[in-house]
PDB file of N, CA and C in Angstrom:
ATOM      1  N   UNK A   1      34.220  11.533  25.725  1.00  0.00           N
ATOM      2  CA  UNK A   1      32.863  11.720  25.265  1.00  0.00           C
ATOM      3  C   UNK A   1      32.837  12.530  23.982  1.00  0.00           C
ATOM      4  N   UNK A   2      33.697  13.267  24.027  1.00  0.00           N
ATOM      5  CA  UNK A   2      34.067  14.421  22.899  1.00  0.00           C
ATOM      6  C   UNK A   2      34.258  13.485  21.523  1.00  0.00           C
ATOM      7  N   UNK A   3      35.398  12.537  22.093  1.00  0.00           N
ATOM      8  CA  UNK A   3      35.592  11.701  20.858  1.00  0.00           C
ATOM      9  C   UNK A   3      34.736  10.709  20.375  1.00  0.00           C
ATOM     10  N   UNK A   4      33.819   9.919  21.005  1.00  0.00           N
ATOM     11  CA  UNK A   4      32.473   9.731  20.810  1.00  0.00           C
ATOM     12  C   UNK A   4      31.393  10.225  19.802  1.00  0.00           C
ATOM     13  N   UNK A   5      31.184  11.564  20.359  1.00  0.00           N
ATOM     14  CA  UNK A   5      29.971  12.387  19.381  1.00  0.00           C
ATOM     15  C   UNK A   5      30.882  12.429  18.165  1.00  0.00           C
ATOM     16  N   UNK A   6      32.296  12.957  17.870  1.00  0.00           N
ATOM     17  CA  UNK A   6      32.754  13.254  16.791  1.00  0.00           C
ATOM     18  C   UNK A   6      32.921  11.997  15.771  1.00  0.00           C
ATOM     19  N   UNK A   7      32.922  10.915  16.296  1.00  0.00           N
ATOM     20  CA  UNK A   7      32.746   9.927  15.200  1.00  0.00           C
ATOM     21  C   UNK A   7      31.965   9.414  15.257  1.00  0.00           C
ATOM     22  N   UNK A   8      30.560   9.742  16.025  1.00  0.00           N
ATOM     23  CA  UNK A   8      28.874   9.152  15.575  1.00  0.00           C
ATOM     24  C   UNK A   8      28.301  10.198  14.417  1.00  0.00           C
ATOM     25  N   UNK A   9      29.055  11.637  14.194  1.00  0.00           N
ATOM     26  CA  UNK A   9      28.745  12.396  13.717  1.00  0.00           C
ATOM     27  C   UNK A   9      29.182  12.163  12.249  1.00  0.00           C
ATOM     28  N   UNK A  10      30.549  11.360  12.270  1.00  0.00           N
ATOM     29  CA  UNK A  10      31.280  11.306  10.711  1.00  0.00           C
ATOM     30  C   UNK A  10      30.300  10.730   9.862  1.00  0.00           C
ATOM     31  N   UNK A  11      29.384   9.373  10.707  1.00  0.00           N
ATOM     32  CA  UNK A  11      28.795   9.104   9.455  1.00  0.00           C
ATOM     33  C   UNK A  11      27.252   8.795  10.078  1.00  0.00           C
ATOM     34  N   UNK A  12      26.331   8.512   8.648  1.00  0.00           N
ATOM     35  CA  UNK A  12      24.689   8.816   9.133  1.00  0.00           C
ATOM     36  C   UNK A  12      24.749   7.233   8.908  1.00  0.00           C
ATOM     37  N   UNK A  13      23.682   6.406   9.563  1.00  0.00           N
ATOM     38  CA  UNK A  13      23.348   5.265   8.901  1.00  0.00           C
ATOM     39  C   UNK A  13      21.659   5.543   8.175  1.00  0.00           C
ATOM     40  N   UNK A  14      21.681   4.738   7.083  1.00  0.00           N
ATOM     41  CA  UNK A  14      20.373   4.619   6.523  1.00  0.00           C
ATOM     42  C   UNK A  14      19.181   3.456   6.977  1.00  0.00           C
ATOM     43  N   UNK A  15      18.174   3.760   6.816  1.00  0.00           N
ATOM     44  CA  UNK A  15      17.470   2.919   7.877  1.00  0.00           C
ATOM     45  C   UNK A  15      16.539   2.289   6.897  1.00  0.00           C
ATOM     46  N   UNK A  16      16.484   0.326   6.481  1.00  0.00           N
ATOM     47  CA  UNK A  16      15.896   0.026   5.926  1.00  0.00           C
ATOM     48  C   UNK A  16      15.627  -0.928   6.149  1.00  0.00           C
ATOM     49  N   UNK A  17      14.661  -1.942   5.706  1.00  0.00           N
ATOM     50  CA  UNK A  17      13.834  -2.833   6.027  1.00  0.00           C
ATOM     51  C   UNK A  17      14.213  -4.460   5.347  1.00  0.00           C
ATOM     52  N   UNK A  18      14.172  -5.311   6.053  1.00  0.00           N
ATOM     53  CA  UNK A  18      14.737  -6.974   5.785  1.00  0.00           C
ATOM     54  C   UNK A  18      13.172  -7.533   5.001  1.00  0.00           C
ATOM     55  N   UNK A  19      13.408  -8.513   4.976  1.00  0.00           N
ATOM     56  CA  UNK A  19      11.988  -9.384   4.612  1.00  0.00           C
ATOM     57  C   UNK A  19      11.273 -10.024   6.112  1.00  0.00           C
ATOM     58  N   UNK A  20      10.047  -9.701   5.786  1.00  0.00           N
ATOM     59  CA  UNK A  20       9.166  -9.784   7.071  1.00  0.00           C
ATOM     60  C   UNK A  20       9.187  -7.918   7.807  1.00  0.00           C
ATOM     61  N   UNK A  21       9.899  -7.328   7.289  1.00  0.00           N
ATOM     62  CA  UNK A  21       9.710  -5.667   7.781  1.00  0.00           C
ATOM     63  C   UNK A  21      10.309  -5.397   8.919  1.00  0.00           C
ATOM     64  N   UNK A  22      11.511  -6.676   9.456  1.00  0.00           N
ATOM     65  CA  UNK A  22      12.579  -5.562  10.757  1.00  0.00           C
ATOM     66  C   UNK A  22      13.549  -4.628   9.625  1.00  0.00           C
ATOM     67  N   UNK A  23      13.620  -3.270  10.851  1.00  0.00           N
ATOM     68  CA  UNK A  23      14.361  -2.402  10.211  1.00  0.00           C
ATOM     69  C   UNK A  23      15.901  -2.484  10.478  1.00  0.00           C
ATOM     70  N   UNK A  24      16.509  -2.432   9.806  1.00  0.00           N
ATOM     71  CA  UNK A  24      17.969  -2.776   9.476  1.00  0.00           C
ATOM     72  C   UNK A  24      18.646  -1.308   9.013  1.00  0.00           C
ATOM     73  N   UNK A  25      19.985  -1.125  10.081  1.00  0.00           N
ATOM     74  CA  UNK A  25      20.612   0.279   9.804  1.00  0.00           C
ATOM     75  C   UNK A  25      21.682   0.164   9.127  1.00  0.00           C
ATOM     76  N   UNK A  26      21.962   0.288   8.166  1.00  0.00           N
ATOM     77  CA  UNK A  26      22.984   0.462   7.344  1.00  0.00           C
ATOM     78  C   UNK A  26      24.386   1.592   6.910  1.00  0.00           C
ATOM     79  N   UNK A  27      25.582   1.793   7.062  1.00  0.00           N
ATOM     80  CA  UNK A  27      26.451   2.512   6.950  1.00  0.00           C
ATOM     81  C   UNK A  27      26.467   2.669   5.771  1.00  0.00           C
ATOM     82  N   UNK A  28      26.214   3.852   4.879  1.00  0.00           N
ATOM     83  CA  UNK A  28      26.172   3.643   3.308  1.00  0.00           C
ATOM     84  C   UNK A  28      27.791   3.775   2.758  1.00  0.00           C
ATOM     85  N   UNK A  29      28.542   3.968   3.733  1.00  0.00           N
ATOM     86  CA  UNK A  29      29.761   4.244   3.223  1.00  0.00           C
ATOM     87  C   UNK A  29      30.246   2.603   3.056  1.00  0.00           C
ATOM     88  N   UNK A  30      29.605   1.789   3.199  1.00  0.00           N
ATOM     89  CA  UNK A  30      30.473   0.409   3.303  1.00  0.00           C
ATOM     90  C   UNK A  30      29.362  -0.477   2.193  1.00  0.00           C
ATOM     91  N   UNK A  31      28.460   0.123   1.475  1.00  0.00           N
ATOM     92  CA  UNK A  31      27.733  -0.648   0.824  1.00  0.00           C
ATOM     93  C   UNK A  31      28.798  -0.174  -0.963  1.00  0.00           C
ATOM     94  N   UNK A  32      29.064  -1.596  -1.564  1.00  0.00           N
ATOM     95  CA  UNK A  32      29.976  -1.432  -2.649  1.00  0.00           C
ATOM     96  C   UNK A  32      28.949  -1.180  -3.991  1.00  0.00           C
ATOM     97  N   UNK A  33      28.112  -2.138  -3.711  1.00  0.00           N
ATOM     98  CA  UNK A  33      27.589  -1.748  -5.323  1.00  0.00           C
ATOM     99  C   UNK A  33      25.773  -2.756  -4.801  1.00  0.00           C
ATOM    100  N   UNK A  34      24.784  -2.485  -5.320  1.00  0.00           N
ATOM    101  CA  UNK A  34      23.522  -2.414  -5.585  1.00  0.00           C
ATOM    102  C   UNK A  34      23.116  -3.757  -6.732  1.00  0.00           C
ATOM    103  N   UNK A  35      22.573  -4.678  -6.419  1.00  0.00           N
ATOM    104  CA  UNK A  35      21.814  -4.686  -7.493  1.00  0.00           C
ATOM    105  C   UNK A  35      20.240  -5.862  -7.254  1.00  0.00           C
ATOM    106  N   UNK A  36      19.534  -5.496  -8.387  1.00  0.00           N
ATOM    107  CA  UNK A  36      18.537  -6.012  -8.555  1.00  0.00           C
ATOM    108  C   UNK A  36      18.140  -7.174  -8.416  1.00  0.00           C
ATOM    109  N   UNK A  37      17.595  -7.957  -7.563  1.00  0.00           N
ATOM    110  CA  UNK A  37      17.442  -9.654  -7.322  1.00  0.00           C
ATOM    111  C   UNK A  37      17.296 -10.173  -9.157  1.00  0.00           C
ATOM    112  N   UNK A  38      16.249  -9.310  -9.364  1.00  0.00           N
ATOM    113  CA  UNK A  38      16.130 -10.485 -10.514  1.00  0.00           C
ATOM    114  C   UNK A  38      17.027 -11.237 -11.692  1.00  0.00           C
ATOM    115  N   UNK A  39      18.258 -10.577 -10.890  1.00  0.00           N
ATOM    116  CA  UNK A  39      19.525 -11.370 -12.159  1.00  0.00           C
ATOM    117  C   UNK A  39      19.869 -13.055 -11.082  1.00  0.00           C
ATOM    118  N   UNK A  40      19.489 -12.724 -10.012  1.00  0.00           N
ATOM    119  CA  UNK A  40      20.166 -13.945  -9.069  1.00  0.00           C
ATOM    120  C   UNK A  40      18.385 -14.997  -9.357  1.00  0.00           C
ATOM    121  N   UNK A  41      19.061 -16.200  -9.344  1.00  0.00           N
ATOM    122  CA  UNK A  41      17.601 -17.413  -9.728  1.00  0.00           C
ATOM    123  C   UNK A  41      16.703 -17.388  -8.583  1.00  0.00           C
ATOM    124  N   UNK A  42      15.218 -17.775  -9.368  1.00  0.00           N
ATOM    125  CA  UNK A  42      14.123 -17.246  -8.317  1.00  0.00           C
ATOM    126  C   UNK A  42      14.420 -18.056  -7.668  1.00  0.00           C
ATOM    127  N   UNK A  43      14.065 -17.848  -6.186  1.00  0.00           N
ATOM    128  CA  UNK A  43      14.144 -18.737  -4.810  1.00  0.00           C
ATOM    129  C   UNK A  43      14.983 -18.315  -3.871  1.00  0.00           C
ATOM    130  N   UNK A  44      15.999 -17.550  -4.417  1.00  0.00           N
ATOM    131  CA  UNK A  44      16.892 -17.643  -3.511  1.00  0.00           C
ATOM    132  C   UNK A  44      17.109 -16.388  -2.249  1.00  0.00           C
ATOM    133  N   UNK A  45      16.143 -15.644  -2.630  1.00  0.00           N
ATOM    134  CA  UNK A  45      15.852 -14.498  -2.102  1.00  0.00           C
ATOM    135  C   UNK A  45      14.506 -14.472  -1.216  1.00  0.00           C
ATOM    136  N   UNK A  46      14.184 -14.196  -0.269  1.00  0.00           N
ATOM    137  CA  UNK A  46      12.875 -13.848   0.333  1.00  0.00           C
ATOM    138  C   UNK A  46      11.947 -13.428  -0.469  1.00  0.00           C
ATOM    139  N   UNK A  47      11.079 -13.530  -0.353  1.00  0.00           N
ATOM    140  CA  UNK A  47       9.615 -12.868  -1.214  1.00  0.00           C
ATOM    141  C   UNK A  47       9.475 -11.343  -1.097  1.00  0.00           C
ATOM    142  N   UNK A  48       9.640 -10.361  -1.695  1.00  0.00           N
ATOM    143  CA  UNK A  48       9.406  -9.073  -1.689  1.00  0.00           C
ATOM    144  C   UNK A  48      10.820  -8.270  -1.520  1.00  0.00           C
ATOM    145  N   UNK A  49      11.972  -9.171  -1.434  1.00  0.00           N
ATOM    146  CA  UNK A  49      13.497  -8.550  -1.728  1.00  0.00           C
ATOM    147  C   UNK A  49      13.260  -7.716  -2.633  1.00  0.00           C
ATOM    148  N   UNK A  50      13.795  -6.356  -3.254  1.00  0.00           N
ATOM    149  CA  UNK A  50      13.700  -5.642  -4.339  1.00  0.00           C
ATOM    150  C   UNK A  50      14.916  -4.900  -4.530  1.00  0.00           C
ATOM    151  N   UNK A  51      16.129  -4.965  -3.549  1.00  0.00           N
ATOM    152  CA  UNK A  51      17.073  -4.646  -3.560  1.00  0.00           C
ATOM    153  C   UNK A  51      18.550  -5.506  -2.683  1.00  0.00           C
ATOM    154  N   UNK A  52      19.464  -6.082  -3.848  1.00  0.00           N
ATOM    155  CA  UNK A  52      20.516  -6.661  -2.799  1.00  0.00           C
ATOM    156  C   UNK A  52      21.730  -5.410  -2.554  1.00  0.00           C
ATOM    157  N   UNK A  53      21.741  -5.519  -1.413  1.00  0.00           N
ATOM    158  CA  UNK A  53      23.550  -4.663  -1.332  1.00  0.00           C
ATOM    159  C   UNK A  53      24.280  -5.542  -0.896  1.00  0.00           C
ATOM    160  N   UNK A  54      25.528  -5.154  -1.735  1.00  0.00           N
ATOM    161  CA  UNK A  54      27.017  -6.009  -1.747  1.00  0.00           C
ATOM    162  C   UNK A  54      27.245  -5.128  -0.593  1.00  0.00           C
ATOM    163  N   UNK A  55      27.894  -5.571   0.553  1.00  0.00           N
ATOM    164  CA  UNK A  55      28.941  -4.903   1.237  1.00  0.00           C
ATOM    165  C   UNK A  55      30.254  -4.982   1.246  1.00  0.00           C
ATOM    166  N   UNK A  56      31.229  -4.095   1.581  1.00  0.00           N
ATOM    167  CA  UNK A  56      32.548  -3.899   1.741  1.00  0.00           C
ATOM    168  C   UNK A  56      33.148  -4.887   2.062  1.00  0.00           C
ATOM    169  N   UNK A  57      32.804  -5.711   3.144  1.00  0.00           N
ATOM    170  CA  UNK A  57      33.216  -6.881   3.890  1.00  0.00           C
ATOM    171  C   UNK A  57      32.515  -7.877   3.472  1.00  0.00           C
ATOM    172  N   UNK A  58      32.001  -8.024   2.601  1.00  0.00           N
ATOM    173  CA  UNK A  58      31.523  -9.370   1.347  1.00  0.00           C
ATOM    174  C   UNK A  58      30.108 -10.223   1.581  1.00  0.00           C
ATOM    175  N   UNK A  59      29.923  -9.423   2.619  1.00  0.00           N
ATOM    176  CA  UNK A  59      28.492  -9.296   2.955  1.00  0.00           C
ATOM    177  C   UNK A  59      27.066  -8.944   2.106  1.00  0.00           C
ATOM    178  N   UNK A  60      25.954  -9.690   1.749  1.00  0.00           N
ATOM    179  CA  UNK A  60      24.890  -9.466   1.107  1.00  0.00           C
ATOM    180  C   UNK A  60      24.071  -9.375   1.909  1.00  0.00           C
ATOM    181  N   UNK A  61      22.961  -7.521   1.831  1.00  0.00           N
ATOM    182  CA  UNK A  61      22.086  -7.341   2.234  1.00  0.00           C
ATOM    183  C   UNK A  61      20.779  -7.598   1.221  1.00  0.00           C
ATOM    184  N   UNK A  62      19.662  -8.124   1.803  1.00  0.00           N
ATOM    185  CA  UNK A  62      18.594  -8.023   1.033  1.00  0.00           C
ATOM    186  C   UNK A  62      17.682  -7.316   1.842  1.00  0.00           C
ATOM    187  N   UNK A  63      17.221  -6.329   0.836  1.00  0.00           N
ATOM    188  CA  UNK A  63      15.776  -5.311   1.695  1.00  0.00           C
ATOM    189  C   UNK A  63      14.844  -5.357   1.073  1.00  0.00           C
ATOM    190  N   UNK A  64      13.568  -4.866   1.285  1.00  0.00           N
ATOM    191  CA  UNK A  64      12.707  -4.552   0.707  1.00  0.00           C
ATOM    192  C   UNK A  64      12.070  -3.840  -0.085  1.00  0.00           C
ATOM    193  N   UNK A  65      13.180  -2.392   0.090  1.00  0.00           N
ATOM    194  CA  UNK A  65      13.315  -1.256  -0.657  1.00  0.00           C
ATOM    195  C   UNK A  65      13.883  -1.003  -2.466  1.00  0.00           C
ATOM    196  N   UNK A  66      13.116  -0.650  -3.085  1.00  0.00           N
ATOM    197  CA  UNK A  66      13.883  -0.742  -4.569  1.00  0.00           C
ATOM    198  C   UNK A  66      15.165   0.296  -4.629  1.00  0.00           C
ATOM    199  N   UNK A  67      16.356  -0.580  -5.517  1.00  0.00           N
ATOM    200  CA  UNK A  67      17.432   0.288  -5.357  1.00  0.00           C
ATOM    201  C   UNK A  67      17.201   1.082  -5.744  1.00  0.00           C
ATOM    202  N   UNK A  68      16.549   1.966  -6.864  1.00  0.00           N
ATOM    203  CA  UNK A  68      16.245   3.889  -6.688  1.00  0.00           C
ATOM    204  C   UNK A  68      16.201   4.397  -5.447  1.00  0.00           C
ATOM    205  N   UNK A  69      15.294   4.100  -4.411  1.00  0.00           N
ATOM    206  CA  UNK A  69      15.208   4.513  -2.820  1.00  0.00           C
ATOM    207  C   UNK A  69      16.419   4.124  -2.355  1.00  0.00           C
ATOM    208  N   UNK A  70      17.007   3.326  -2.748  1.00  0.00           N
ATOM    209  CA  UNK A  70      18.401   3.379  -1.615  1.00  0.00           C
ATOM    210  C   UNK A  70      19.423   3.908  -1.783  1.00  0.00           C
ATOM    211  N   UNK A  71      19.501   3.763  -3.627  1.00  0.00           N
ATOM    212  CA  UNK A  71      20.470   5.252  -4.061  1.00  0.00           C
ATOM    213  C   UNK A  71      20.041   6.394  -3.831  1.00  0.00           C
ATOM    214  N   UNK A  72      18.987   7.009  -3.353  1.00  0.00           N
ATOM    215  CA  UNK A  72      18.811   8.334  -2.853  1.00  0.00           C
ATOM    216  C   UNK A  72      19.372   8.157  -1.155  1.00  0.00           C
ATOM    217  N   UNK A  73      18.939   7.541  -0.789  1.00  0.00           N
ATOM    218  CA  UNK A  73      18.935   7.773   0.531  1.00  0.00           C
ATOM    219  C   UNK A  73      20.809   7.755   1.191  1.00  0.00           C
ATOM    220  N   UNK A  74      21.324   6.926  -0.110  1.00  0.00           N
ATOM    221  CA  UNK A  74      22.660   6.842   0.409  1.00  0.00           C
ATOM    222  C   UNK A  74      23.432   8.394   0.101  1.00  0.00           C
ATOM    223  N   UNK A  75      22.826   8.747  -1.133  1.00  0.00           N
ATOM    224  CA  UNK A  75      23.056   9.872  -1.828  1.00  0.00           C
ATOM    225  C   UNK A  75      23.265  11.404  -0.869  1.00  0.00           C
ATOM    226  N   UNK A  76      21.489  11.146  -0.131  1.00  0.00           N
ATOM    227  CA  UNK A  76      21.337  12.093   0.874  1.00  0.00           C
ATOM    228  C   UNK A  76      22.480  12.180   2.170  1.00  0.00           C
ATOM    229  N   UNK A  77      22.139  10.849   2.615  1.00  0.00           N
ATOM    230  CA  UNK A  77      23.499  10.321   4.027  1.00  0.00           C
ATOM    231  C   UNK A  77      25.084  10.952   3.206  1.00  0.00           C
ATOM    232  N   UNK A  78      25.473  11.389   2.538  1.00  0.00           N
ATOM    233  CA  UNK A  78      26.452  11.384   2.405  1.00  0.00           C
ATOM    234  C   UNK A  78      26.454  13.278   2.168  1.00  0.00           C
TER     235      UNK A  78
END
């Protein structure tokens, strides 16, 4: 149990929002790099995306949140 709490403790997840508004928890230690939908062609994104994250494991998140808010929040989690 000991070893449990000590590695729920190593890291925080950040808590943010998909398209349509489920909340989605995120490990900020595994998000690689940030960027702005509007370089990727319109359509291909949900309506109100405002931030994609690349993940570690080659994974693309899209949220709702603008990446300023998510670079803080990863900023803070860490």
């Amino acid at each position: 149990m000991l070893l449990l709490t000590a590695a729920i403790a190593a890291f925080h997840l950040i808590q943010l929002h998909g398209p349509g508004g489920p909340q989605i928890d995120v490990n900020p230690h595994e998000i690689s790099s940030l960027r702005d939908p509007s370089v990727v062609p319109e359509g291909h994104f949900a309506k109100g995306i405002k931030c994609l994250l690349f993940m570690t494991n080659g994974k693309v998140v899209a949220v709702t949140e603008d990446c300023d808010t998510v670079k803080v929040l990863v900023e803070e989690a860490q």
